[in-house]
PDB file of N, CA and C in Angstrom:
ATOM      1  N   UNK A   1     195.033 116.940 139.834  1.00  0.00           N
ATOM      2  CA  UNK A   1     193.924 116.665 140.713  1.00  0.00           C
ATOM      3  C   UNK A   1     192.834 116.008 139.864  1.00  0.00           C
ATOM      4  N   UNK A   2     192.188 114.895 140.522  1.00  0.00           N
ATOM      5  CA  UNK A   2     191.269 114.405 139.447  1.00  0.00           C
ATOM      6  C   UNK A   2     189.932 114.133 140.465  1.00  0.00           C
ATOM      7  N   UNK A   3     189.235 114.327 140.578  1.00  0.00           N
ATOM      8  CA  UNK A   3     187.959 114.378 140.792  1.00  0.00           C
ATOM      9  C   UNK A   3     186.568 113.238 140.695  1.00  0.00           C
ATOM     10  N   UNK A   4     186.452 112.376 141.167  1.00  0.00           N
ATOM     11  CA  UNK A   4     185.247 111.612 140.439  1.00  0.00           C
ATOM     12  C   UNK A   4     184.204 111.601 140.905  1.00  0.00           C
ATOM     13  N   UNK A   5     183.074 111.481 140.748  1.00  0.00           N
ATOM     14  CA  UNK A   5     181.430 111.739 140.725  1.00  0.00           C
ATOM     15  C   UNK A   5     180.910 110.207 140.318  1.00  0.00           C
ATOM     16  N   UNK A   6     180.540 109.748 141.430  1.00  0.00           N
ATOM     17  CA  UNK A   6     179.722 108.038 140.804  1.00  0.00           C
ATOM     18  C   UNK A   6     178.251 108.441 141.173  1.00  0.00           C
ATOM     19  N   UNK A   7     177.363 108.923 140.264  1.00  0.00           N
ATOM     20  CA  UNK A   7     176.127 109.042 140.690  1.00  0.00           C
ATOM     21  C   UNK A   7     175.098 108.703 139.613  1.00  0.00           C
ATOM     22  N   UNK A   8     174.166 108.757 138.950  1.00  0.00           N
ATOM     23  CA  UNK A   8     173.207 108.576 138.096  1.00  0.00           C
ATOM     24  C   UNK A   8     173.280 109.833 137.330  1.00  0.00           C
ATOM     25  N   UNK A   9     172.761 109.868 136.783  1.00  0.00           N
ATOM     26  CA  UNK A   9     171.825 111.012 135.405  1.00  0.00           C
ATOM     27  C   UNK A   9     171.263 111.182 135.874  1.00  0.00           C
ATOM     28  N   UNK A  10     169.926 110.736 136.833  1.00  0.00           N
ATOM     29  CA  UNK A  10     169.067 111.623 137.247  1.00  0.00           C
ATOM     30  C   UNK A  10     169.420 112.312 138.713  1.00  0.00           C
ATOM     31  N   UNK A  11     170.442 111.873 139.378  1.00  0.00           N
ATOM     32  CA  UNK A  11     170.910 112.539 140.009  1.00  0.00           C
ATOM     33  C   UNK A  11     172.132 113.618 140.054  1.00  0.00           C
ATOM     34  N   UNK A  12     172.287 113.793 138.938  1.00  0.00           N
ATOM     35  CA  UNK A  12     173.194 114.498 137.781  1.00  0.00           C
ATOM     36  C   UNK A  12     172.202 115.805 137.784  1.00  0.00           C
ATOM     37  N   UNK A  13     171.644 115.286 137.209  1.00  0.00           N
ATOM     38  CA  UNK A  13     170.528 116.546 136.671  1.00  0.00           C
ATOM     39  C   UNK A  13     169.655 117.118 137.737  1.00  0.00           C
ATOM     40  N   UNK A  14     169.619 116.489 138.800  1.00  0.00           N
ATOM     41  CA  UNK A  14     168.378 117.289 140.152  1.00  0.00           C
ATOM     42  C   UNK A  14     170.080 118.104 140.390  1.00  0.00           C
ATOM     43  N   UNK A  15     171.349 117.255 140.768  1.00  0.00           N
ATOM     44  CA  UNK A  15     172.274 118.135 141.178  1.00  0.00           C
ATOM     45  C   UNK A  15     172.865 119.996 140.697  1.00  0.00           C
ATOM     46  N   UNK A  16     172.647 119.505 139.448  1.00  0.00           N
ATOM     47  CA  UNK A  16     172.535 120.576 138.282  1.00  0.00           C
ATOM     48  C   UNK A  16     171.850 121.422 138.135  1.00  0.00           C
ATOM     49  N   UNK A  17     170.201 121.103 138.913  1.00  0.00           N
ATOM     50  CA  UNK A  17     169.435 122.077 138.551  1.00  0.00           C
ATOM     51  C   UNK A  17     168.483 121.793 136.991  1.00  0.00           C
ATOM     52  N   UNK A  18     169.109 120.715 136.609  1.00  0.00           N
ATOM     53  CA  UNK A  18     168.009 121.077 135.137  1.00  0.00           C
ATOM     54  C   UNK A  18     166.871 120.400 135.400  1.00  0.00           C
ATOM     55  N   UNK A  19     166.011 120.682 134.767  1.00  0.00           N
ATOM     56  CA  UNK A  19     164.471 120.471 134.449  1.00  0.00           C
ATOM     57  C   UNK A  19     164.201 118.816 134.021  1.00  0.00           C
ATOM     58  N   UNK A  20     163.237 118.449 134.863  1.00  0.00           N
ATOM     59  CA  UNK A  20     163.067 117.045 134.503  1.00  0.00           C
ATOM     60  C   UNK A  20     162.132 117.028 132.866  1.00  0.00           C
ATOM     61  N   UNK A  21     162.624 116.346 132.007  1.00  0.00           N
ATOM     62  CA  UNK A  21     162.109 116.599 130.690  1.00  0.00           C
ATOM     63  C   UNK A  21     161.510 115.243 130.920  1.00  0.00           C
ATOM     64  N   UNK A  22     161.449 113.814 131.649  1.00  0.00           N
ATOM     65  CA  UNK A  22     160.871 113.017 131.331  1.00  0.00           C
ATOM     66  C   UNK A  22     159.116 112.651 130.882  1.00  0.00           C
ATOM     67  N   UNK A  23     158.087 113.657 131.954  1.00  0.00           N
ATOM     68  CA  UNK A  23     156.863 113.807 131.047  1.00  0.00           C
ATOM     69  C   UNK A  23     156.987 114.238 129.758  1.00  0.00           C
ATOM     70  N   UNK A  24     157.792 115.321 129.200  1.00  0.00           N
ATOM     71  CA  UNK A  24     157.308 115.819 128.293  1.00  0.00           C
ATOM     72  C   UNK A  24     158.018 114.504 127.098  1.00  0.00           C
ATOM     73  N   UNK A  25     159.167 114.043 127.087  1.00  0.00           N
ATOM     74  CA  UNK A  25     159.390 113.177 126.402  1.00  0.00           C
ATOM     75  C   UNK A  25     158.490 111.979 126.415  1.00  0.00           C
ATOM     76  N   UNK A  26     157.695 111.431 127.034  1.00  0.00           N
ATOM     77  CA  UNK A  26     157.114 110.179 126.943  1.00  0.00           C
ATOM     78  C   UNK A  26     156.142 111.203 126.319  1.00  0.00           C
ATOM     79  N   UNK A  27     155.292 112.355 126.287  1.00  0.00           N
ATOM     80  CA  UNK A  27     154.280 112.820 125.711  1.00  0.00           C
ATOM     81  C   UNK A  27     154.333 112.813 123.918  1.00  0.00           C
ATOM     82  N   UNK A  28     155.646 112.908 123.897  1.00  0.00           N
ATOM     83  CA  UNK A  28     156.093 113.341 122.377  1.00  0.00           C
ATOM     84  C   UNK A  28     156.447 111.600 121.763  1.00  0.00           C
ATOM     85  N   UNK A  29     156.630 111.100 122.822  1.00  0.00           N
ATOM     86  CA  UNK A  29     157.326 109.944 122.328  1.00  0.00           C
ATOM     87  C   UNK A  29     155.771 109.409 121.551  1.00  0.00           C
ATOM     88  N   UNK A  30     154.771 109.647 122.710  1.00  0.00           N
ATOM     89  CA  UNK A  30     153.552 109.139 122.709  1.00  0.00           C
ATOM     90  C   UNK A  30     152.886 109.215 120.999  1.00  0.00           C
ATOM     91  N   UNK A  31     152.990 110.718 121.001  1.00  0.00           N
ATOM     92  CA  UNK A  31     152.345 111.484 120.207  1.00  0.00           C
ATOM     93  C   UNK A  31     153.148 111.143 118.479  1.00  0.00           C
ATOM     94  N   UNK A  32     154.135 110.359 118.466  1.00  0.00           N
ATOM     95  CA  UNK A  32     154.847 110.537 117.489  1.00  0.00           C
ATOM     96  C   UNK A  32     154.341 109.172 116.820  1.00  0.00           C
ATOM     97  N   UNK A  33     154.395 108.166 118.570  1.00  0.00           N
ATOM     98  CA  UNK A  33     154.357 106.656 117.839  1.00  0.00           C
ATOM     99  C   UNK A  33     152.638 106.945 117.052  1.00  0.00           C
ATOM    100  N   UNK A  34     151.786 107.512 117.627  1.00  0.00           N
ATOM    101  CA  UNK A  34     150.396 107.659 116.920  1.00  0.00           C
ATOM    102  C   UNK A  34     150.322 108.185 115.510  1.00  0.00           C
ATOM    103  N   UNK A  35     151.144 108.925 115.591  1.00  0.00           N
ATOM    104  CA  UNK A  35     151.389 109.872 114.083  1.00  0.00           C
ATOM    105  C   UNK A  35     151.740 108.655 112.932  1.00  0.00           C
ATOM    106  N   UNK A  36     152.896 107.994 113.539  1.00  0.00           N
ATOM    107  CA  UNK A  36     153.469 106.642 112.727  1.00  0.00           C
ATOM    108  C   UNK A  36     152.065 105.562 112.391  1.00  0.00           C
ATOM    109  N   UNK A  37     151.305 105.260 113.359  1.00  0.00           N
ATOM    110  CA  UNK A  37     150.525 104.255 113.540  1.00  0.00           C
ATOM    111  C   UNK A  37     149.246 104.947 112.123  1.00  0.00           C
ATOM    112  N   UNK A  38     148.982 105.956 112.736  1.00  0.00           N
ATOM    113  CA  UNK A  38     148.086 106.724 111.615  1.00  0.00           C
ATOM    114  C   UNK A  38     148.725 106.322 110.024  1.00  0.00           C
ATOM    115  N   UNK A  39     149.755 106.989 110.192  1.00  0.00           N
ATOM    116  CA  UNK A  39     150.681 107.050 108.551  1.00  0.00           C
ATOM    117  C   UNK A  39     150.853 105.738 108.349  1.00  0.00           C
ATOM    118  N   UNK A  40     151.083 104.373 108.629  1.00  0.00           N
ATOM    119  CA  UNK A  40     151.001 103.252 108.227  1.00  0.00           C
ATOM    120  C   UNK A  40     149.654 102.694 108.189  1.00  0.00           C
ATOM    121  N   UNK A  41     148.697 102.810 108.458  1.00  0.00           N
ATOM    122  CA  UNK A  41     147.418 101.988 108.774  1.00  0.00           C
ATOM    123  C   UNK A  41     147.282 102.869 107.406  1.00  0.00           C
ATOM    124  N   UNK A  42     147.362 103.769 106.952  1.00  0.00           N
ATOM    125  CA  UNK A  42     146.693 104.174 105.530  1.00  0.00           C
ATOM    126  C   UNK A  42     147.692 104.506 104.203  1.00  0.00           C
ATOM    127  N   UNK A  43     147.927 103.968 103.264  1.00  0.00           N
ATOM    128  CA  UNK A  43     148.794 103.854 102.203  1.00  0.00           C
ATOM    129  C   UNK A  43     148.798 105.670 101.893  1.00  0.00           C
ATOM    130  N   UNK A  44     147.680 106.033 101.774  1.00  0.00           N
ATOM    131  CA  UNK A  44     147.013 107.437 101.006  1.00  0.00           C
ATOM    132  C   UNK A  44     148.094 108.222 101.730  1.00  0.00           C
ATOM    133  N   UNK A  45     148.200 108.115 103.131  1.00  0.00           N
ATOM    134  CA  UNK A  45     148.543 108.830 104.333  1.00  0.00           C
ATOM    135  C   UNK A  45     150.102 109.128 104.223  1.00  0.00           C
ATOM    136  N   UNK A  46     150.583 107.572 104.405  1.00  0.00           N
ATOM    137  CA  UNK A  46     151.883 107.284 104.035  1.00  0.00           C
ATOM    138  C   UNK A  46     152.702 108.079 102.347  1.00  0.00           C
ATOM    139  N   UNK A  47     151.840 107.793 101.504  1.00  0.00           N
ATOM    140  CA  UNK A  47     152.387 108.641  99.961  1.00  0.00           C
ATOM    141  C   UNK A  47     152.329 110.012 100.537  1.00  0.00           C
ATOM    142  N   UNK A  48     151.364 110.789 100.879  1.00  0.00           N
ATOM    143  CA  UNK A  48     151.320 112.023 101.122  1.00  0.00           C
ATOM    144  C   UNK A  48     152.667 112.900 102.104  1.00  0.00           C
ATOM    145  N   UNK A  49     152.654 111.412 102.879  1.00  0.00           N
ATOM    146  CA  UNK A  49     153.972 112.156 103.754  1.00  0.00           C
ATOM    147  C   UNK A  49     155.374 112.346 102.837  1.00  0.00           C
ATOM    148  N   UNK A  50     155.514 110.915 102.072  1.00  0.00           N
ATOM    149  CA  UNK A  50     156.460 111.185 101.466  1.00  0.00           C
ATOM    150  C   UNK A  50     156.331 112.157 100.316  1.00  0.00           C
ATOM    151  N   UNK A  51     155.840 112.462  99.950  1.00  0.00           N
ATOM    152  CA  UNK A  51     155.418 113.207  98.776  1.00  0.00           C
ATOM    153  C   UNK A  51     155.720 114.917  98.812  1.00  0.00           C
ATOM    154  N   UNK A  52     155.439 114.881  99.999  1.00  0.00           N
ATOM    155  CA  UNK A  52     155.529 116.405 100.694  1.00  0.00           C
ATOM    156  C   UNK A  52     157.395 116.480 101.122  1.00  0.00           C
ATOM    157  N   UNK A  53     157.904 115.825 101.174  1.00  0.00           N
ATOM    158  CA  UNK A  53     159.200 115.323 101.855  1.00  0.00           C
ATOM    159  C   UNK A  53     160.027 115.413 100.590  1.00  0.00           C
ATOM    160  N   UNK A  54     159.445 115.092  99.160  1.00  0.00           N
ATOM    161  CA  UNK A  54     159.715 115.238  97.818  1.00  0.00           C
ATOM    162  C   UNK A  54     160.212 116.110  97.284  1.00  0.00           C
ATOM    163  N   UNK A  55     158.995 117.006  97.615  1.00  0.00           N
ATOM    164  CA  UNK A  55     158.688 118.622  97.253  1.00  0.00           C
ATOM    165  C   UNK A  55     160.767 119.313  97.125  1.00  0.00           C
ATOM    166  N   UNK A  56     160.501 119.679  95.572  1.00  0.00           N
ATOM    167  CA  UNK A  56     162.142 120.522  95.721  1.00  0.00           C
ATOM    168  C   UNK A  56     162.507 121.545  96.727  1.00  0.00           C
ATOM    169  N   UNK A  57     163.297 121.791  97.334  1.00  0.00           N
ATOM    170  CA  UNK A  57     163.315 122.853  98.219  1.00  0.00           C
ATOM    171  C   UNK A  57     162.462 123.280  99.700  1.00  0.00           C
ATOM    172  N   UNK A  58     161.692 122.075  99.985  1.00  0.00           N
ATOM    173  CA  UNK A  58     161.330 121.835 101.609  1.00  0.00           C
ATOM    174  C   UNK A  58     162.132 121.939 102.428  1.00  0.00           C
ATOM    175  N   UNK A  59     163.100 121.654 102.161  1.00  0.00           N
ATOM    176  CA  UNK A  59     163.915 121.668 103.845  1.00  0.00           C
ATOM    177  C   UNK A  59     164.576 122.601 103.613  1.00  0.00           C
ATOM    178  N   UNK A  60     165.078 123.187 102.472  1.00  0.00           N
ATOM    179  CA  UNK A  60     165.576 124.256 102.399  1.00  0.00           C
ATOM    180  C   UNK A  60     164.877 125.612 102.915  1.00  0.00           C
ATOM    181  N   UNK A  61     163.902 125.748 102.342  1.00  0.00           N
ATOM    182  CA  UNK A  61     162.490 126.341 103.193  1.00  0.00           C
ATOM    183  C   UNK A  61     162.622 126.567 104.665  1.00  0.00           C
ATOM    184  N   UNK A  62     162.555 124.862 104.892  1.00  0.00           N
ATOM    185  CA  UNK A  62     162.135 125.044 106.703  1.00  0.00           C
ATOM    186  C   UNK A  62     163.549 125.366 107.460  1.00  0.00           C
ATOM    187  N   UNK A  63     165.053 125.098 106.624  1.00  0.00           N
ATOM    188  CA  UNK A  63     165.875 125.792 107.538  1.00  0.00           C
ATOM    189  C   UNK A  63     166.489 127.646 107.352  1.00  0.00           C
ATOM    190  N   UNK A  64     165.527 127.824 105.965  1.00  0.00           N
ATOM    191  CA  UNK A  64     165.557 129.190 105.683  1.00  0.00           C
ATOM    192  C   UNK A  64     164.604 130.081 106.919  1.00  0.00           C
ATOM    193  N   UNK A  65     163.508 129.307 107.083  1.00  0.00           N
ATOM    194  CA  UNK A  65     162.791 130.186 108.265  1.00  0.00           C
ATOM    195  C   UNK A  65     163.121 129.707 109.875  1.00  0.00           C
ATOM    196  N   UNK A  66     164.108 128.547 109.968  1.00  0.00           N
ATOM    197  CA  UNK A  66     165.011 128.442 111.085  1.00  0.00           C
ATOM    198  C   UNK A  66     165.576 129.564 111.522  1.00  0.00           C
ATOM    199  N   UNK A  67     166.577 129.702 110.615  1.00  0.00           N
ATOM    200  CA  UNK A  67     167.300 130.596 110.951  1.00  0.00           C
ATOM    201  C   UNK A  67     166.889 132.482 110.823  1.00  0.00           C
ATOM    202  N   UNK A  68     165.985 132.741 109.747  1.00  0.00           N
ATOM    203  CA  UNK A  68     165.437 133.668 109.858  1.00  0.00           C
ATOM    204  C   UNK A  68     164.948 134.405 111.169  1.00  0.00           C
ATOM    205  N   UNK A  69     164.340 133.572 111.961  1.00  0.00           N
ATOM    206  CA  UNK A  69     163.766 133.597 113.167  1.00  0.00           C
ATOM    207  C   UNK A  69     164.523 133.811 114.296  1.00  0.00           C
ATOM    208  N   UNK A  70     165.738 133.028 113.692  1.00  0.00           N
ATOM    209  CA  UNK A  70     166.551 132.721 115.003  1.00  0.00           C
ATOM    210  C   UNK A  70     168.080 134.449 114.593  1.00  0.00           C
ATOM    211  N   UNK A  71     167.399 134.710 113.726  1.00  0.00           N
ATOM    212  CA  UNK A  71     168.005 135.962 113.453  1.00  0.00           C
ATOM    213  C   UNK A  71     167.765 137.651 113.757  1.00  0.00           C
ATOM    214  N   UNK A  72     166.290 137.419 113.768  1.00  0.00           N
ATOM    215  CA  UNK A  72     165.728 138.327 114.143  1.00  0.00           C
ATOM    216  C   UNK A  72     166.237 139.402 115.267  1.00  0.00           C
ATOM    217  N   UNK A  73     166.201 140.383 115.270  1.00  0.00           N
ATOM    218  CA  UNK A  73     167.003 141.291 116.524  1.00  0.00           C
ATOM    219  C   UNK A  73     165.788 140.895 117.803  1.00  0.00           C
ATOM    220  N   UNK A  74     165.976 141.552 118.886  1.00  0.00           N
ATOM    221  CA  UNK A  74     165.169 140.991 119.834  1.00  0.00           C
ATOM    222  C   UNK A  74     164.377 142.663 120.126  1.00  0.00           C
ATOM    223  N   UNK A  75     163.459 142.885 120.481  1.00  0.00           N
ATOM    224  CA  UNK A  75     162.803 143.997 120.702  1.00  0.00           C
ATOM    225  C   UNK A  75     162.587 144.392 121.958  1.00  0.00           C
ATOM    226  N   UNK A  76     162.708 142.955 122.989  1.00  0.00           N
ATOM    227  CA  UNK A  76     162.659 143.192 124.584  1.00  0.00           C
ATOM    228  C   UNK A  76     163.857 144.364 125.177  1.00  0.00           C
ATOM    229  N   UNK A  77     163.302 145.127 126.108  1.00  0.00           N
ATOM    230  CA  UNK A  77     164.475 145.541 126.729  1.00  0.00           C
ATOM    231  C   UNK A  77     164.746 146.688 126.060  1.00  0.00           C
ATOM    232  N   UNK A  78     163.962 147.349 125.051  1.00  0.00           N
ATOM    233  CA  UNK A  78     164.099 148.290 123.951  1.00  0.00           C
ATOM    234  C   UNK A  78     162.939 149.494 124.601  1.00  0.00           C
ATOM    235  N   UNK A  79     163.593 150.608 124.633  1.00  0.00           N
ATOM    236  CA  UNK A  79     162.874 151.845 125.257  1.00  0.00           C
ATOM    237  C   UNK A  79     162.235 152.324 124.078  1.00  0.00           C
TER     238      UNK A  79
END
């Protein structure tokens, strides 16, 4: 049995039930291109980013407290 569905993505997704993410993506999209625009209009800005990005053991860091977090037991639901 094979089944086919000719419809859109966004009619995919109202069908589905999921959440329209399109404000929040143009917000971030928004917010990111400014961040970029900032960090290029100033050299100082730009070294600093990379510089920090340098740093030994940053990302190791930020996926050490990823997962830390995402480890945590949950306390809800607890008498």
């Amino acid at each position: 049995m094979t089944v086919e569905v000719d419809c859109t993505p966004e009619e995919a997704r109202r069908f589905l039930g999921l959440p329209d993410v399109a404000p929040l993506h143009a917000a971030m999209l928004e917010r990111m291109q400014a961040q970029v625009a900032e960090m290029t209009a100033s050299p100082e800005a730009m070294l600093a980013a990379w510089t920090r990005m340098a740093q030994p053991g940053w990302m190791g860091d930020a996926m050490g407290a990823l997962f830390k977090s995402a480890t945590k037991p949950s306390t809800e639901n607890k008498p």
